[in-house]
Protein backbone atom coordinates (compact mmCIF):
# COMPACT_ATOMS: atom_id res chain seq x y z
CA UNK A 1 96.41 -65.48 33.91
CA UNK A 2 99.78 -67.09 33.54
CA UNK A 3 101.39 -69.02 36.74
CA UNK A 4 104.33 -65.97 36.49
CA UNK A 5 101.19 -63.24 36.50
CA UNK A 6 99.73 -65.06 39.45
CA UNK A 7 102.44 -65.50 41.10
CA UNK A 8 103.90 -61.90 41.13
CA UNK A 9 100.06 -60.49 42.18
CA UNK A 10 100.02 -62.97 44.88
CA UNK A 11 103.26 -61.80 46.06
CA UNK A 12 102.74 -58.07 45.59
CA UNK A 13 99.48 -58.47 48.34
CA UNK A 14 101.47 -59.92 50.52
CA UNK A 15 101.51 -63.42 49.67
CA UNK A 16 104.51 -65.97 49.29
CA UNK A 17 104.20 -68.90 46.95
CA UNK A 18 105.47 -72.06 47.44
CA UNK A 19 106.03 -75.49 45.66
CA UNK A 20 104.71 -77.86 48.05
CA UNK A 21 101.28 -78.41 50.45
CA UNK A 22 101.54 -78.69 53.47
CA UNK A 23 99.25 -78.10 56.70
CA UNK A 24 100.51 -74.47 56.99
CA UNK A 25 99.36 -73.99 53.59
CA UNK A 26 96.20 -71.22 52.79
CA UNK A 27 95.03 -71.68 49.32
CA UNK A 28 95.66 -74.33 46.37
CA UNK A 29 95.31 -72.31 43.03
CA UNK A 30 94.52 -75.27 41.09
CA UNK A 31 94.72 -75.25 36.98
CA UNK A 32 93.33 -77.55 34.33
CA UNK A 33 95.51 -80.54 35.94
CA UNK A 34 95.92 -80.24 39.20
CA UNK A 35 97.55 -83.37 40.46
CA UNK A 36 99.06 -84.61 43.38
CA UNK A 37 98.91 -81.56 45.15
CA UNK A 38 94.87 -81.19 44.93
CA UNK A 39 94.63 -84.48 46.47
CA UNK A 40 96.47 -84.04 49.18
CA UNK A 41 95.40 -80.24 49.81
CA UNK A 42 91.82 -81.85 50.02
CA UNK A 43 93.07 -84.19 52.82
CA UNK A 44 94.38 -81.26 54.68
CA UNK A 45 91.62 -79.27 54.45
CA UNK A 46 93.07 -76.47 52.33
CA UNK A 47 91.10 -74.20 50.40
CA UNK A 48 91.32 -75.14 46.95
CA UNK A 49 90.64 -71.94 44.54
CA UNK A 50 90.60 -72.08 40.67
CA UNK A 51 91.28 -68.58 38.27
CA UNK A 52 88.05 -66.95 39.07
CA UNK A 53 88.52 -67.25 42.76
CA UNK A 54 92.15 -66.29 43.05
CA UNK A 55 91.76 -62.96 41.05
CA UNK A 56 88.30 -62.15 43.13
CA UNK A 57 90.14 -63.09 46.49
CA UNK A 58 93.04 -60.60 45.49
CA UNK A 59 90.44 -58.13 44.17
């Protein structure tokens, strides 16, 4: 699953995708190198999902 393929499923069940975490944040899809962004969606509690759960949370 591509970031584009993910991105456009996300969207197309309602989801918007964003750049940034933040508290208002839902889920962190997080890939092979997650970064920054894991860290500090860990430290705000976010849900952190890899592949597997993103495509079986949008079914």
């Amino acid at each position: 699953l591509t970031r584009e393929e993910a991105t456009e499923r996300i969207t197309r069940a309602g989801g918007r995708v964003t750049g940034s975490v933040s508290k208002k944040t839902d889920y962190l899809v997080a890939g092979d190198s997650p970064g920054s962004k894991l860290t500090k969606a860990e430290r705000l509690g976010v849900t952190v999902l890899d592949e597997a759960g993103l495509v079986a949370l949008l079914g």
